[in-house]
C-alpha atoms as a PDB file:
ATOM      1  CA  UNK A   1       0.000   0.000   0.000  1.00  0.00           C
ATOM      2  CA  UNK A   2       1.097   3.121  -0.610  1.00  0.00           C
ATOM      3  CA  UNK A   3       0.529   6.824  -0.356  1.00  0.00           C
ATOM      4  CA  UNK A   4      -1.699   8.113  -3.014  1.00  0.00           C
ATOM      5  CA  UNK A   5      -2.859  11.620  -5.017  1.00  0.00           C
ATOM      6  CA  UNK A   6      -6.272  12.784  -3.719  1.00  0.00           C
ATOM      7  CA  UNK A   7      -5.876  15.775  -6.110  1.00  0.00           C
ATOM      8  CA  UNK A   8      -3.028  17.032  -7.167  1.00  0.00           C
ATOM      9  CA  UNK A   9      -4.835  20.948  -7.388  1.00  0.00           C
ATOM     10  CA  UNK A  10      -5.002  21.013  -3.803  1.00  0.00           C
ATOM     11  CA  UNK A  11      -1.428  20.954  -3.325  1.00  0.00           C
ATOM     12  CA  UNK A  12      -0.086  23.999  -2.417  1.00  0.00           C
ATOM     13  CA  UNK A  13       3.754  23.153  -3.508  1.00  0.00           C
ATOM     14  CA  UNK A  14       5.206  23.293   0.328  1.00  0.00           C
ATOM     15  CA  UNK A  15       7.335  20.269  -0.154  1.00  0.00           C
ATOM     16  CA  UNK A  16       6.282  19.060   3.717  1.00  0.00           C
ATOM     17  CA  UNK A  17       6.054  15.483   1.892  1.00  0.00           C
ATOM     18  CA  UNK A  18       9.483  15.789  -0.051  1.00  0.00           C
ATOM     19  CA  UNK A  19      11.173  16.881   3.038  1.00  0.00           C
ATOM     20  CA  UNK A  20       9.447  14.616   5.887  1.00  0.00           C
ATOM     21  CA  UNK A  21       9.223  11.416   3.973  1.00  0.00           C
ATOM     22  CA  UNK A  22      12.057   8.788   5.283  1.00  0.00           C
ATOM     23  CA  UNK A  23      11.823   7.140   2.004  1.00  0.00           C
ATOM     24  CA  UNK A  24      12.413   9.660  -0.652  1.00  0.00           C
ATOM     25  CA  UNK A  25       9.317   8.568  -2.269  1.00  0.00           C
ATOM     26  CA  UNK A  26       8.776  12.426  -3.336  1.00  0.00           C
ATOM     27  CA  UNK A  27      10.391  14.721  -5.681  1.00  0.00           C
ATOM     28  CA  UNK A  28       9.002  18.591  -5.984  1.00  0.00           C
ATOM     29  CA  UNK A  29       8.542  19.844  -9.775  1.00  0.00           C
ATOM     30  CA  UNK A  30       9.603  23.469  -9.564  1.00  0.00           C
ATOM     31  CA  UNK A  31       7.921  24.432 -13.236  1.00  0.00           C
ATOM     32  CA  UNK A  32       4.663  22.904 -11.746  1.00  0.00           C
ATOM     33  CA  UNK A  33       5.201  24.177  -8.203  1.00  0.00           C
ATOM     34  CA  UNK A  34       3.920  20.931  -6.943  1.00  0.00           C
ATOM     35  CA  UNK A  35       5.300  17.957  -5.165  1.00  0.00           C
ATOM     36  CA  UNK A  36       4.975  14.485  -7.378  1.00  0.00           C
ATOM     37  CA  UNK A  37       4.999  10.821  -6.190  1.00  0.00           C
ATOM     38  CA  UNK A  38       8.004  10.122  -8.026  1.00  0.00           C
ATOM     39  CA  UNK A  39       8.769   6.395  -6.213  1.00  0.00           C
ATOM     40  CA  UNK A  40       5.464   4.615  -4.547  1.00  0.00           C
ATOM     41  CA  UNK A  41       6.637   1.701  -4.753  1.00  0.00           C
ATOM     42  CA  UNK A  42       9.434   2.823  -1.748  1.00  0.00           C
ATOM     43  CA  UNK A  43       5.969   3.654   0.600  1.00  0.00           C
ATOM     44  CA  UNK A  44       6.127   2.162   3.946  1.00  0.00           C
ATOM     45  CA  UNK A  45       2.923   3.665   4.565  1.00  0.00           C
ATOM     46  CA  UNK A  46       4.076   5.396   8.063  1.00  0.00           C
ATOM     47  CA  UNK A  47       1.992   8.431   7.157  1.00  0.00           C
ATOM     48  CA  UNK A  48       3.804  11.251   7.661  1.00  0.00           C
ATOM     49  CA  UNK A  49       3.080  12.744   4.374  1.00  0.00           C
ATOM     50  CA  UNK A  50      -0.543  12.850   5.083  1.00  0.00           C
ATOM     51  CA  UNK A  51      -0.187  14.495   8.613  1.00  0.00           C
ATOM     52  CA  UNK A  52       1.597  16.841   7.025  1.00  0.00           C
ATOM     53  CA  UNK A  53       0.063  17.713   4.029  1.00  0.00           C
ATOM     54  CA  UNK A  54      -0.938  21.573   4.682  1.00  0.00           C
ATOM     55  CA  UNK A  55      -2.931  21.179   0.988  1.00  0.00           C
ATOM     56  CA  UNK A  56      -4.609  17.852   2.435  1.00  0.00           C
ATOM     57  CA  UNK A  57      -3.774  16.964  -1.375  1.00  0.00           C
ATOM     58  CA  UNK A  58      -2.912  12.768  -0.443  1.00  0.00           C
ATOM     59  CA  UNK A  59      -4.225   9.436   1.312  1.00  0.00           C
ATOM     60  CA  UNK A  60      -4.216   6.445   2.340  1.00  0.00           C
ATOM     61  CA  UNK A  61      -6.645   3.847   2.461  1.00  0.00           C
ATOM     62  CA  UNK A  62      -9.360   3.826   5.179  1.00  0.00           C
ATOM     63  CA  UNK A  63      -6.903   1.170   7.343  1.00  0.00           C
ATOM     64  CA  UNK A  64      -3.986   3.244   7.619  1.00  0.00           C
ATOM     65  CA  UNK A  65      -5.633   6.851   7.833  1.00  0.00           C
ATOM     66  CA  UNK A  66      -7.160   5.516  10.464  1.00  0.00           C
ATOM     67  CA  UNK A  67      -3.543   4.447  12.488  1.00  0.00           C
ATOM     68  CA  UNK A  68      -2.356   7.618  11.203  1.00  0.00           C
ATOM     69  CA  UNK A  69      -5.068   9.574  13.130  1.00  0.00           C
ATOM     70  CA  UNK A  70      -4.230   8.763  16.540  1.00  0.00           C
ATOM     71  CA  UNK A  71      -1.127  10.366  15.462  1.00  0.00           C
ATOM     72  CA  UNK A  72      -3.444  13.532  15.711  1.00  0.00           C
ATOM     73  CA  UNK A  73      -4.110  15.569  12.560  1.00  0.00           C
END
């Protein structure tokens, strides 16, 4: 499982994801001023992209949003 786009218009281009994620899974297109899931496939699904997310612009499936939220969002 791995992180997903819930729509990539709500991201605001912070790069939270690109610099939180322990897996490099992220890369940040500066022409598009967006971050994109470059590497899914290196998703360990800990969530910290998601908590993060200022744009709210990923997810997870139901299963691991809900671990994620006692995390506190």
């Amino acid at each position: 499982m791995a992180v997903r786009r819930l729509d990539l218009n709500k991201c605001i281009g912070c790069m939270n994801c690109v610099s939180i994620c322990p897996m490099d899974v992220f890369r940040f297109d500066a022409k598009e001023n967006k971050s994109v899931i470059a590497y899914p496939e290196n998703c360990q699904s800990c969530g910290q992209c998601w908590l993060n997310c200022l744009g709210h612009s990923l997810y997870f499936d139901n299963e691991i949003r809900a671990v994620a939220l006692t995390a506190s969002r």
